[in-house]
C-alpha atoms as a PDB file:
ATOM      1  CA  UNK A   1      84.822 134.144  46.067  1.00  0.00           C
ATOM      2  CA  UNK A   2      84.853 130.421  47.643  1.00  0.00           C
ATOM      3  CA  UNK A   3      88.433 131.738  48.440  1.00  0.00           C
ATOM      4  CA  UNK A   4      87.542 134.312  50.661  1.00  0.00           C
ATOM      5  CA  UNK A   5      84.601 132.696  52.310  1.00  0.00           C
ATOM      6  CA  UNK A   6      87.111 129.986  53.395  1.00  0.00           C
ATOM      7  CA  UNK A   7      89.276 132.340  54.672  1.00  0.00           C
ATOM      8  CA  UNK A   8      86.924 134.416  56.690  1.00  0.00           C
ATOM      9  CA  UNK A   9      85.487 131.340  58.115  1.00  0.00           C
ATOM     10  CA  UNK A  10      89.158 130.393  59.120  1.00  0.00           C
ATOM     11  CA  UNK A  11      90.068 133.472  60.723  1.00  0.00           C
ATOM     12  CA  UNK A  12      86.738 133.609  62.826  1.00  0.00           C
ATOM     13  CA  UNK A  13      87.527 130.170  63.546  1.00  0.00           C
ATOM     14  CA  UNK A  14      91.155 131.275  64.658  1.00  0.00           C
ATOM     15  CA  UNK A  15      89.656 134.311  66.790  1.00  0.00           C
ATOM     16  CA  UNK A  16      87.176 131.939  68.330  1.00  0.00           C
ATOM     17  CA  UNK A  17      89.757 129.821  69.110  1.00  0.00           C
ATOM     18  CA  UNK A  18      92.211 132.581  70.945  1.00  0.00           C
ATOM     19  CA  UNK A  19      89.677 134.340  72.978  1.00  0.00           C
ATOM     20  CA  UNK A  20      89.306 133.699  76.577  1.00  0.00           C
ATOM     21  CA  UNK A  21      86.512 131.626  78.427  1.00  0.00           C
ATOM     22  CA  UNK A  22      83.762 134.188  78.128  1.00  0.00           C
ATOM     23  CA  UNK A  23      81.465 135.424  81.499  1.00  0.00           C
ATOM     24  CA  UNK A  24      78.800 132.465  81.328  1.00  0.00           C
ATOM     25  CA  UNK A  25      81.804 130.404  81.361  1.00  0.00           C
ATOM     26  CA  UNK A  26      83.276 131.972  84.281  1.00  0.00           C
ATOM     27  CA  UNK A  27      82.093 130.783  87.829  1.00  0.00           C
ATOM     28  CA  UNK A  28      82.460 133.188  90.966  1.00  0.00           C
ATOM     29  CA  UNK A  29      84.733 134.685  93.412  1.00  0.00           C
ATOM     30  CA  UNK A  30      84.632 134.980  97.843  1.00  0.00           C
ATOM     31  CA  UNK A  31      81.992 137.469  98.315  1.00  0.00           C
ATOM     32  CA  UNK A  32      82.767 137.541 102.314  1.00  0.00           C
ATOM     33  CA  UNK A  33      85.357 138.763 103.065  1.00  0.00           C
ATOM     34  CA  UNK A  34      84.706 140.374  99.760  1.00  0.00           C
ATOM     35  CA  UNK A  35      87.736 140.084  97.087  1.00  0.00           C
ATOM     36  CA  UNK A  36      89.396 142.500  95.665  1.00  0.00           C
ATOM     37  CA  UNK A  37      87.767 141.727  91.817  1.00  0.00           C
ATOM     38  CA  UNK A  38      84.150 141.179  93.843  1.00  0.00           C
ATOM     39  CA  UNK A  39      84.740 144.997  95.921  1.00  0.00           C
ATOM     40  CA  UNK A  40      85.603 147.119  92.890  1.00  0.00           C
ATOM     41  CA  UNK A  41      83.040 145.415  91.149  1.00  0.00           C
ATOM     42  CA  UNK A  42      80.430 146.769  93.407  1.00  0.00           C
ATOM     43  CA  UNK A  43      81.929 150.110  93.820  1.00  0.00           C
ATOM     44  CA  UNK A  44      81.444 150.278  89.340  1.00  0.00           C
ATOM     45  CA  UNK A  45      84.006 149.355  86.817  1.00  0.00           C
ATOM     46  CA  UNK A  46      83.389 153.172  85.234  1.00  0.00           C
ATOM     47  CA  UNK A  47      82.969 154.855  88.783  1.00  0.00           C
ATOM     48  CA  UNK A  48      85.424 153.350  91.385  1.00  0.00           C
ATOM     49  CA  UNK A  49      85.269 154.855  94.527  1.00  0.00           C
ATOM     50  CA  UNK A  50      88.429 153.788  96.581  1.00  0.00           C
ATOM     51  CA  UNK A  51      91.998 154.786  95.316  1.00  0.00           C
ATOM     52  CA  UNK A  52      92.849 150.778  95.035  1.00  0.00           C
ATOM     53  CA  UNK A  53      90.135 150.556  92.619  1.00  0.00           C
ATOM     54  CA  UNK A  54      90.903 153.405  90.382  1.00  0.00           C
ATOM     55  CA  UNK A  55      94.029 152.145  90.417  1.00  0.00           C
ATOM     56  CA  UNK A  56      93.147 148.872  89.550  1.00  0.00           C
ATOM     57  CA  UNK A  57      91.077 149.512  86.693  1.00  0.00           C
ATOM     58  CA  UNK A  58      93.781 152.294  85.194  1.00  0.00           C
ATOM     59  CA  UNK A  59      96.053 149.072  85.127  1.00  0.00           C
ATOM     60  CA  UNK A  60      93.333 146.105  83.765  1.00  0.00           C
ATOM     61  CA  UNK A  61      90.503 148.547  82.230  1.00  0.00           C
ATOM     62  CA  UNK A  62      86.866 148.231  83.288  1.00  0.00           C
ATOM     63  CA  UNK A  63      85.985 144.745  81.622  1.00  0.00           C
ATOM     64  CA  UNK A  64      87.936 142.779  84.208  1.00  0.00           C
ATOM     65  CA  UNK A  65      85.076 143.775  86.703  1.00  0.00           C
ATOM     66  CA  UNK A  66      82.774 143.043  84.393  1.00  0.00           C
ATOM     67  CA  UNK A  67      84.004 139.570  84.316  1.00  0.00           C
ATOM     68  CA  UNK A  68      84.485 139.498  88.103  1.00  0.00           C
ATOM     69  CA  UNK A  69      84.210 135.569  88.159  1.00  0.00           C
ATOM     70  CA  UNK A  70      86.653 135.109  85.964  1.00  0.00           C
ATOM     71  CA  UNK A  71      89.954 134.893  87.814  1.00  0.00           C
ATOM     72  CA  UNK A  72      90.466 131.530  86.883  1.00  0.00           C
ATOM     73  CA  UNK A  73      93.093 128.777  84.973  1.00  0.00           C
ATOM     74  CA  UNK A  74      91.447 126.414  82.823  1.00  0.00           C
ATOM     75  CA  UNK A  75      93.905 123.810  83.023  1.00  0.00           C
ATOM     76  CA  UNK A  76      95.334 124.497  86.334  1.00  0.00           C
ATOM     77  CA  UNK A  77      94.691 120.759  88.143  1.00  0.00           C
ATOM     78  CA  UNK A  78      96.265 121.595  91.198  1.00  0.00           C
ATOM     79  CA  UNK A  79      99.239 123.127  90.060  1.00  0.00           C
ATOM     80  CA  UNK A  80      99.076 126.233  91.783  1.00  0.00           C
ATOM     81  CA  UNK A  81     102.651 127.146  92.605  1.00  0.00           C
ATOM     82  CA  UNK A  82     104.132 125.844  89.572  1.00  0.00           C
ATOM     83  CA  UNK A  83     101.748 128.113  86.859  1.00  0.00           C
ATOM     84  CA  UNK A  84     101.082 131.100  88.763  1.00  0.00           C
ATOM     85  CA  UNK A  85     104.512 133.360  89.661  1.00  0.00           C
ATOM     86  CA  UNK A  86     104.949 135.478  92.716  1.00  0.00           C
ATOM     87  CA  UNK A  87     104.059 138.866  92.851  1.00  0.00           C
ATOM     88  CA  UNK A  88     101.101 137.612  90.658  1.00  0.00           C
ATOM     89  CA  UNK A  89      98.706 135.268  92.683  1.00  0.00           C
ATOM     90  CA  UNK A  90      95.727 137.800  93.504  1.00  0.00           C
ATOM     91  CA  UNK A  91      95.389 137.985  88.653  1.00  0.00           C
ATOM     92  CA  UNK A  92      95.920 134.146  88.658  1.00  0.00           C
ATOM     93  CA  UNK A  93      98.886 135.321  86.401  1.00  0.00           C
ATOM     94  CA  UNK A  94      96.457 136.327  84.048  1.00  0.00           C
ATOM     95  CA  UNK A  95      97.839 139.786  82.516  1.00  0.00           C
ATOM     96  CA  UNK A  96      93.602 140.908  82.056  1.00  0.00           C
ATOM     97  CA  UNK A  97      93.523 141.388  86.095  1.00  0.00           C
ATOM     98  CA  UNK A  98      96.882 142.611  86.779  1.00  0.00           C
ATOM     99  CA  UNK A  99      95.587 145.451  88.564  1.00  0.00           C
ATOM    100  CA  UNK A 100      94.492 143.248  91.512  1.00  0.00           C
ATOM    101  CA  UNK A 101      98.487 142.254  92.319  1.00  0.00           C
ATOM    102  CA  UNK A 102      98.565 146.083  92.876  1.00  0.00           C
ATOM    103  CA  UNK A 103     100.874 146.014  96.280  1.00  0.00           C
ATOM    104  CA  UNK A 104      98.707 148.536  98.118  1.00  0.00           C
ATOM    105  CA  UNK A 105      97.998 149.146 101.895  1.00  0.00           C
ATOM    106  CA  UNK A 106      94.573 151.381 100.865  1.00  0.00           C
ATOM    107  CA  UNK A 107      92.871 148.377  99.689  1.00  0.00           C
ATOM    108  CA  UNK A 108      89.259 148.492 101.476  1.00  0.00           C
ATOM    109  CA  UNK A 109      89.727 145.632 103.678  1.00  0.00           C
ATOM    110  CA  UNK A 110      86.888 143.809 106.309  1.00  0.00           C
ATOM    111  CA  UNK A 111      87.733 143.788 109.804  1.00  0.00           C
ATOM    112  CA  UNK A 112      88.127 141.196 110.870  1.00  0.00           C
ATOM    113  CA  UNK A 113      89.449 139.525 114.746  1.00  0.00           C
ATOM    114  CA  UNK A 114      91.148 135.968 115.350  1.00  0.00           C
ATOM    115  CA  UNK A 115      88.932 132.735 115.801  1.00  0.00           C
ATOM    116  CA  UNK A 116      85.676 131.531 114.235  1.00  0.00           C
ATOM    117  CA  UNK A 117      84.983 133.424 111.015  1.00  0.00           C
ATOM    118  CA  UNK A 118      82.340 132.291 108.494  1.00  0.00           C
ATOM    119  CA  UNK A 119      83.364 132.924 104.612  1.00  0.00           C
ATOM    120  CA  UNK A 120      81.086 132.937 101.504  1.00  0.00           C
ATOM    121  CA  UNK A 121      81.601 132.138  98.450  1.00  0.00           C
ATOM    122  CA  UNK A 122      79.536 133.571  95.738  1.00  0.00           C
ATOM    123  CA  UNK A 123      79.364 130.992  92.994  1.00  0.00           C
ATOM    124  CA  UNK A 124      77.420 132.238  89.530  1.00  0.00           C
ATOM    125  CA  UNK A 125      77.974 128.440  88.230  1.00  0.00           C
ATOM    126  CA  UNK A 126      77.968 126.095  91.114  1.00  0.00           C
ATOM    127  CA  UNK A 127      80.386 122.950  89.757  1.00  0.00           C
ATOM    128  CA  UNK A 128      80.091 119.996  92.445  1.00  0.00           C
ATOM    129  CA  UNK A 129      82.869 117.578  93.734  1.00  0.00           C
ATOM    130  CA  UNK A 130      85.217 120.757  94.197  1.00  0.00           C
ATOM    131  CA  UNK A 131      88.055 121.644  96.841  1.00  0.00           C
ATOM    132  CA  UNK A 132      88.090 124.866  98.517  1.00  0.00           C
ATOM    133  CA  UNK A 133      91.162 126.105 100.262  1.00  0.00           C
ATOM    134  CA  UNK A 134      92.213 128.947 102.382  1.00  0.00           C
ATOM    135  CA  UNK A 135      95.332 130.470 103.400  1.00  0.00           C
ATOM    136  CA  UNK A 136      96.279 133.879 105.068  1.00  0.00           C
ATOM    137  CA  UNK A 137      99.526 135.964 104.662  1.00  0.00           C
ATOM    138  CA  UNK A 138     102.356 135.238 107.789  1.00  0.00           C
ATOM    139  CA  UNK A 139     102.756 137.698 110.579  1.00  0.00           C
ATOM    140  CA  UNK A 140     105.327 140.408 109.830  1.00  0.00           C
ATOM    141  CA  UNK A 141     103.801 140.322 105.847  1.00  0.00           C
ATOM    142  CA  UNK A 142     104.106 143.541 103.895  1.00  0.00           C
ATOM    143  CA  UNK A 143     101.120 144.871 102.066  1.00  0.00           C
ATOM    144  CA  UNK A 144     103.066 147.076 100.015  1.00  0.00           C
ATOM    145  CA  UNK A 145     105.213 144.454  98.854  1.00  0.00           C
ATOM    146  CA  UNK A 146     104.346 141.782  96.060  1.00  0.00           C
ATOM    147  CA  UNK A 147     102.111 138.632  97.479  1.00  0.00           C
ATOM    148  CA  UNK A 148     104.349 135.490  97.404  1.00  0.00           C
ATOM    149  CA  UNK A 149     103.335 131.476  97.386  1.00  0.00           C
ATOM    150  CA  UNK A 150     105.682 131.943 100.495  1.00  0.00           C
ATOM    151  CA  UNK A 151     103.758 134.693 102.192  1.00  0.00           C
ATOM    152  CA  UNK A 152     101.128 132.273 102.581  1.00  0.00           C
ATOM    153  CA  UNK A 153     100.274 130.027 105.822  1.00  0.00           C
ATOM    154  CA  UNK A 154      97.572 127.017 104.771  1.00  0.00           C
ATOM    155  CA  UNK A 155      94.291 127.172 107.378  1.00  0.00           C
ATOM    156  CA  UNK A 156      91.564 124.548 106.085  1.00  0.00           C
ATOM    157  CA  UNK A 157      90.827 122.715 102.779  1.00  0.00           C
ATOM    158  CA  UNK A 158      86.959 121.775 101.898  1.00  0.00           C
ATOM    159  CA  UNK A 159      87.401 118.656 100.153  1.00  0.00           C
ATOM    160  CA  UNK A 160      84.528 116.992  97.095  1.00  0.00           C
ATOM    161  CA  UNK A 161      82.067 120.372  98.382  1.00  0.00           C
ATOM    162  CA  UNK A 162      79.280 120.909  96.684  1.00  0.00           C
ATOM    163  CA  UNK A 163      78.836 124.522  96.254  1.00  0.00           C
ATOM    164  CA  UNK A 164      75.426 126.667  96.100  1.00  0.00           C
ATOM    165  CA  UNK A 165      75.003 130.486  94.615  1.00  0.00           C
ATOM    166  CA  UNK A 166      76.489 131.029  97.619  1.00  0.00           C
ATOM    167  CA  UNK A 167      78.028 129.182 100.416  1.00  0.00           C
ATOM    168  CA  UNK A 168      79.607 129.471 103.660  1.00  0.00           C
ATOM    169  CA  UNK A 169      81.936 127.611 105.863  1.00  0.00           C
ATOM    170  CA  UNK A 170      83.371 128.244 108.927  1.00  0.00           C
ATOM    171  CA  UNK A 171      87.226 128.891 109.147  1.00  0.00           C
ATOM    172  CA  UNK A 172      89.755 129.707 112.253  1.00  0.00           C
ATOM    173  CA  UNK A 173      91.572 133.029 112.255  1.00  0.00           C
ATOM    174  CA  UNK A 174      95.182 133.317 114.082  1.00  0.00           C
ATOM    175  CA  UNK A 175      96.440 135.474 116.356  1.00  0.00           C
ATOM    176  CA  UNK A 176      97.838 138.480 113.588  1.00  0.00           C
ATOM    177  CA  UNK A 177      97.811 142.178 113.666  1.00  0.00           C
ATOM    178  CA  UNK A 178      97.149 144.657 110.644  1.00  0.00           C
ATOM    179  CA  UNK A 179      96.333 144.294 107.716  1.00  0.00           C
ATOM    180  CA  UNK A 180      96.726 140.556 105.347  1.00  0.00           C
ATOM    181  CA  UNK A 181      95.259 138.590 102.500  1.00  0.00           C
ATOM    182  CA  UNK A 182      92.892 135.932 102.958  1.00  0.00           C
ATOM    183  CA  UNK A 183      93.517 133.517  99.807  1.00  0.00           C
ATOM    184  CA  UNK A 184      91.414 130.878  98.387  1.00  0.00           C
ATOM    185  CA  UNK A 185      91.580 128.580  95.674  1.00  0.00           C
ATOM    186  CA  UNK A 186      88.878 127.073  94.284  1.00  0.00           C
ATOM    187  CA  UNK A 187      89.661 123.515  92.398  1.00  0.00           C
ATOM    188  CA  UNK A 188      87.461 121.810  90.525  1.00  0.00           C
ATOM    189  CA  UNK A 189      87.967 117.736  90.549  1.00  0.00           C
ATOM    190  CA  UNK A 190      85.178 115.947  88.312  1.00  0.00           C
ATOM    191  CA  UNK A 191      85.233 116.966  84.676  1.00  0.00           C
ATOM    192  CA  UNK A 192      87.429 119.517  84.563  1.00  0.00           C
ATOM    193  CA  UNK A 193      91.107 120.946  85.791  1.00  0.00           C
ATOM    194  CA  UNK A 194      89.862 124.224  86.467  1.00  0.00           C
ATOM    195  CA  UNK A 195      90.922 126.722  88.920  1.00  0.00           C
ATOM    196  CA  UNK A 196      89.809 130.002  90.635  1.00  0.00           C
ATOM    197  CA  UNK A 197      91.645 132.197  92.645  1.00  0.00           C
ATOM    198  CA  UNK A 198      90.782 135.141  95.344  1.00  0.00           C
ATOM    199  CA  UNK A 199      92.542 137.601  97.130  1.00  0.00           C
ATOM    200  CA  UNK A 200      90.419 139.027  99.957  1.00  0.00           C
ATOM    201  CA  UNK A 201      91.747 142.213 102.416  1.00  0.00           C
ATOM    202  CA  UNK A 202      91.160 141.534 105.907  1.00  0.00           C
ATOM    203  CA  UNK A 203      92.495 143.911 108.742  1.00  0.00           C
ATOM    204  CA  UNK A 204      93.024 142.674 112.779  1.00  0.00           C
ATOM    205  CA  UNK A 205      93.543 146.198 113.992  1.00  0.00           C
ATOM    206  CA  UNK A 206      95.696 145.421 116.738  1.00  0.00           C
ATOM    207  CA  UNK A 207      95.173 142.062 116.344  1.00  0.00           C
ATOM    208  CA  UNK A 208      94.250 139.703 120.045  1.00  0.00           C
ATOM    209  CA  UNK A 209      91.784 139.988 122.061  1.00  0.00           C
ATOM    210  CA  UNK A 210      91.697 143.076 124.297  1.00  0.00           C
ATOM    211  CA  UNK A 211      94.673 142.981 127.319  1.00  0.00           C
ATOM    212  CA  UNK A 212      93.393 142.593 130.679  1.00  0.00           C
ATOM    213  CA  UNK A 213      94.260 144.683 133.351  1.00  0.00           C
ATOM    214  CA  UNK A 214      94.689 144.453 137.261  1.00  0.00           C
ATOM    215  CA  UNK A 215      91.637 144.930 139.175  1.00  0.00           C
ATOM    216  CA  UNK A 216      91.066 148.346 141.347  1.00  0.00           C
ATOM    217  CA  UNK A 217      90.460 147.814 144.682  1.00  0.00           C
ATOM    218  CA  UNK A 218      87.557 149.207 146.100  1.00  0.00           C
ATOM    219  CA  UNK A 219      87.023 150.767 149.212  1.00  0.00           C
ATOM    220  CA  UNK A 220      84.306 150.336 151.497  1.00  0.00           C
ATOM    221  CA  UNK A 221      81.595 153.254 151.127  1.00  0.00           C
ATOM    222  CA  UNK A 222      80.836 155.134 154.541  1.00  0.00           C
ATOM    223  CA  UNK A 223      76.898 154.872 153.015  1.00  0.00           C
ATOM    224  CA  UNK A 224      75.291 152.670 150.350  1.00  0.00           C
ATOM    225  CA  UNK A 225      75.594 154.607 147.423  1.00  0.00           C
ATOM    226  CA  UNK A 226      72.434 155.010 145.158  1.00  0.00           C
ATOM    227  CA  UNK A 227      73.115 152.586 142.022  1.00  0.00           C
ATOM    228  CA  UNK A 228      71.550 153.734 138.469  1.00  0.00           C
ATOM    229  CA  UNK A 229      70.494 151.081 136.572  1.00  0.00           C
ATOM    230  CA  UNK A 230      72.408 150.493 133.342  1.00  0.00           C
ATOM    231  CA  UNK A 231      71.179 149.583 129.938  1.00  0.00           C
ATOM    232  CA  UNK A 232      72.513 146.684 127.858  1.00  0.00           C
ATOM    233  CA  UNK A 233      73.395 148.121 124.468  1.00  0.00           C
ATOM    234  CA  UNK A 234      72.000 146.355 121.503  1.00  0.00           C
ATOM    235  CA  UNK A 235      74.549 145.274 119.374  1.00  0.00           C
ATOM    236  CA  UNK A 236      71.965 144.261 116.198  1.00  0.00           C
ATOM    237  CA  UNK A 237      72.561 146.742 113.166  1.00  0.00           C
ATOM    238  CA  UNK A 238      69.401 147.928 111.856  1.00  0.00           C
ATOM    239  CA  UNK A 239      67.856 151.491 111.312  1.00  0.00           C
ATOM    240  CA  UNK A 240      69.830 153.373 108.586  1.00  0.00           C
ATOM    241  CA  UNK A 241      72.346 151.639 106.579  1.00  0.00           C
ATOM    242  CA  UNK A 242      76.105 152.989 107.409  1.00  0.00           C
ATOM    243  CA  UNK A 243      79.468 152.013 105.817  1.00  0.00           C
ATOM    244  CA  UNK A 244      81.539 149.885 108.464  1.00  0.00           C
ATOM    245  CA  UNK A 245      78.882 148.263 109.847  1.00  0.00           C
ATOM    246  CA  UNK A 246      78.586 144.246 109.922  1.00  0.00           C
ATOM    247  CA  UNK A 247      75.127 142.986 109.067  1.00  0.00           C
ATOM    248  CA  UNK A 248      74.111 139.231 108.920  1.00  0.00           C
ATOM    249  CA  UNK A 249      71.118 137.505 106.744  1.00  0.00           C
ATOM    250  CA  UNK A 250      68.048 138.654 107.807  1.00  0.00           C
ATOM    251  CA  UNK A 251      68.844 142.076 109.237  1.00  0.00           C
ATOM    252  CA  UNK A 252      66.689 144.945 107.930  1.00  0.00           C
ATOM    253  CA  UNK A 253      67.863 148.722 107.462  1.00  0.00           C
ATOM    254  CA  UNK A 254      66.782 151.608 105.177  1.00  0.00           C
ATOM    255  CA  UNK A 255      68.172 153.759 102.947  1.00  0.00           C
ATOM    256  CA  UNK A 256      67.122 156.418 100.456  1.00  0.00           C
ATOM    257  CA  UNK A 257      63.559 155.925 102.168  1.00  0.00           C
ATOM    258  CA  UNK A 258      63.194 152.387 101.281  1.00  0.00           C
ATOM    259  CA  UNK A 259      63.780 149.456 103.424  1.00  0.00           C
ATOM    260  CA  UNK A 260      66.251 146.258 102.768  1.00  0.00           C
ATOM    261  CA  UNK A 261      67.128 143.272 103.828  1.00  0.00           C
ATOM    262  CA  UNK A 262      70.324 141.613 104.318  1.00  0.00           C
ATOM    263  CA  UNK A 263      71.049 138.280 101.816  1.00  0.00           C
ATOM    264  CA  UNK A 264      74.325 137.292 103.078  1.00  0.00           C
ATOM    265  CA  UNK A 265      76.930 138.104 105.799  1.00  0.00           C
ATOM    266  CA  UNK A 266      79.145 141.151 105.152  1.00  0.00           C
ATOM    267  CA  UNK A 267      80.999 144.208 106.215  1.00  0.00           C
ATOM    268  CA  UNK A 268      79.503 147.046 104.474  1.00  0.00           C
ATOM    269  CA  UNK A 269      81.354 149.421 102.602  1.00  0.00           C
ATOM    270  CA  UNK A 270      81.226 152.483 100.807  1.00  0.00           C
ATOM    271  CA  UNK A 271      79.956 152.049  97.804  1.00  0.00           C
ATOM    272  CA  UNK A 272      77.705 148.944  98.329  1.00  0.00           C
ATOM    273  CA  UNK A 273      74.620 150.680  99.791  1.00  0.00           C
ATOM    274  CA  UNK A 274      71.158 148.515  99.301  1.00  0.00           C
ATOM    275  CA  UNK A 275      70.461 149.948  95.707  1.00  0.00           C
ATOM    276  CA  UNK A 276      73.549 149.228  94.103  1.00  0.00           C
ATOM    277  CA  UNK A 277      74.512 145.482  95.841  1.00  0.00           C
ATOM    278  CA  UNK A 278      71.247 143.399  94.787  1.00  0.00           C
ATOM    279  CA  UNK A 279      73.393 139.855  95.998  1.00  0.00           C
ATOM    280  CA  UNK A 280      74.006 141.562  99.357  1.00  0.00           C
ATOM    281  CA  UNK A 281      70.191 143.244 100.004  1.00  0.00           C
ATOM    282  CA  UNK A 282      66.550 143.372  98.917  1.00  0.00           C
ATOM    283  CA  UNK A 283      63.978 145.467  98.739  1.00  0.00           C
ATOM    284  CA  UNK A 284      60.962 144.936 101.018  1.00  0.00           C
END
């Protein structure tokens, strides 16, 4: 008897010791632009709604977007490149997300346009005295190919931040075209070599800012013509909530007869309406 209630205790022991760091270990993901883990996550592990997520969750199964904020290394300490292979950097090399290394080019991606873009990061455990860094795929970049280290062109490191629920900082876009990977790593310095990793789809369109063209030239009327007054167009979202649209924190729309406001930044899409995103709206 003693026998076997050692070796039950060993083998839970053993299992404790093998399983993987659990959700209240786990710490967050970039909620804007939205990752790939943090967008099929709000479209439903059971019910995906784009054909990147079903395909994503027929590779990992649903519990990898249950543990959304989990794409992590626990012993990573900066060494990035030399743990995590190619074709593998969106899963952390982790085989439990390898559905988000999925080369697709149907990923739901935010648009996006070069210059002064704000990111959030949506952080379930904050950890302070951490690095953030962001990097974007190279012009010319494939998204039906695998995501390389060499794909990837550095744009800004947030050195010893101390991160919120969720917080923003303010990054500059280049001049690309398409669609591309915004990548961050999140490293944590003080107590721990811990590392989490994002893969966020971002498309430019045509990428620039619109071309200019020559000016007509006008001729002189024979009268003065009658001029109709012209009205600005408002450019705030509000009224009913529609897929595509970019809202900002404070904006207020309804849906389903109810009325929300925005949390945080974004670029709705379908499948995040008011009722099912409770981190991106609330009710009022």
């Amino acid at each position: 008897m003693r026998k076997s209630t050692i070796a039950a205790a060993s083998a839970v022991t053993g299992a404790l010791v093998l399983l993987p760091a659990s959700a209240a270990d786990a710490h967050g993901t970039l909620s804007n632009p939205p990752s790939r883990v943090y967008v099929c996550k709000n479209e439903g592990p059971e019910t995906p709604k784009s054909a990147a997520c079903k395909a994503a969750v027929a590779a990992s199964g649903t519990q990898a977007f249950y543990d959304w904020n989990e794409v992590s290394l626990l012993e990573a300490g900066g060494r990035h490149r030399q743990l995590i292979p190619d074709g593998k950097l969106c899963s952390a090399g982790r085989e439990k997300y390898r559905g988000l290394d999925l080369p697709r080019a149907d990923w739901p991606a935010t648009k996006v346009r070069p210059g002064s873009f704000t990111v959030t990061y949506h952080a379930t455990a904050p950890h302070a005295n951490s690095n953030f860094e962001f990097s974007i795929t190279r012009e010319g970049w494939n998204p039906t190919m695998p995501l390389k280290w060499s794909d990837l062109v550095p744009l800004k490191t947030f050195n010893n931040q101390n991160p919120t629920t969720f917080t923003n900082w303010t990054i500059t876009l280049p001049q690309r075209s398409g669609r591309h990977i915004l990548y961050s790593i999140w490293q944590r310095v003080a107590g721990s070599n811990e590392a989490f990793y994002t893969c966020s789809d971002v498309d430019f369109g045509g990428g620039g800012p619109a071309p200019t063209t020559e000016p007509t030239p006008t001729r002189t009327p024979t009268s003065t013509p009658t001029q109709t007054p012209t009205q600005t167009p408002t450019a705030q979202p509000g009224g009913t909530w529609k897929a595509g649209t970019a809202y900002k924190a404070g904006d207020k729309v309804t849906h389903g007869g109810q009325s929300y406001q925005c949390l945080q930044g974004h670029t709705a899409l379908a499948g995040w309406e008011p009722p099912n995103v409770p981190a991106l709206w609330k009710r009022i």
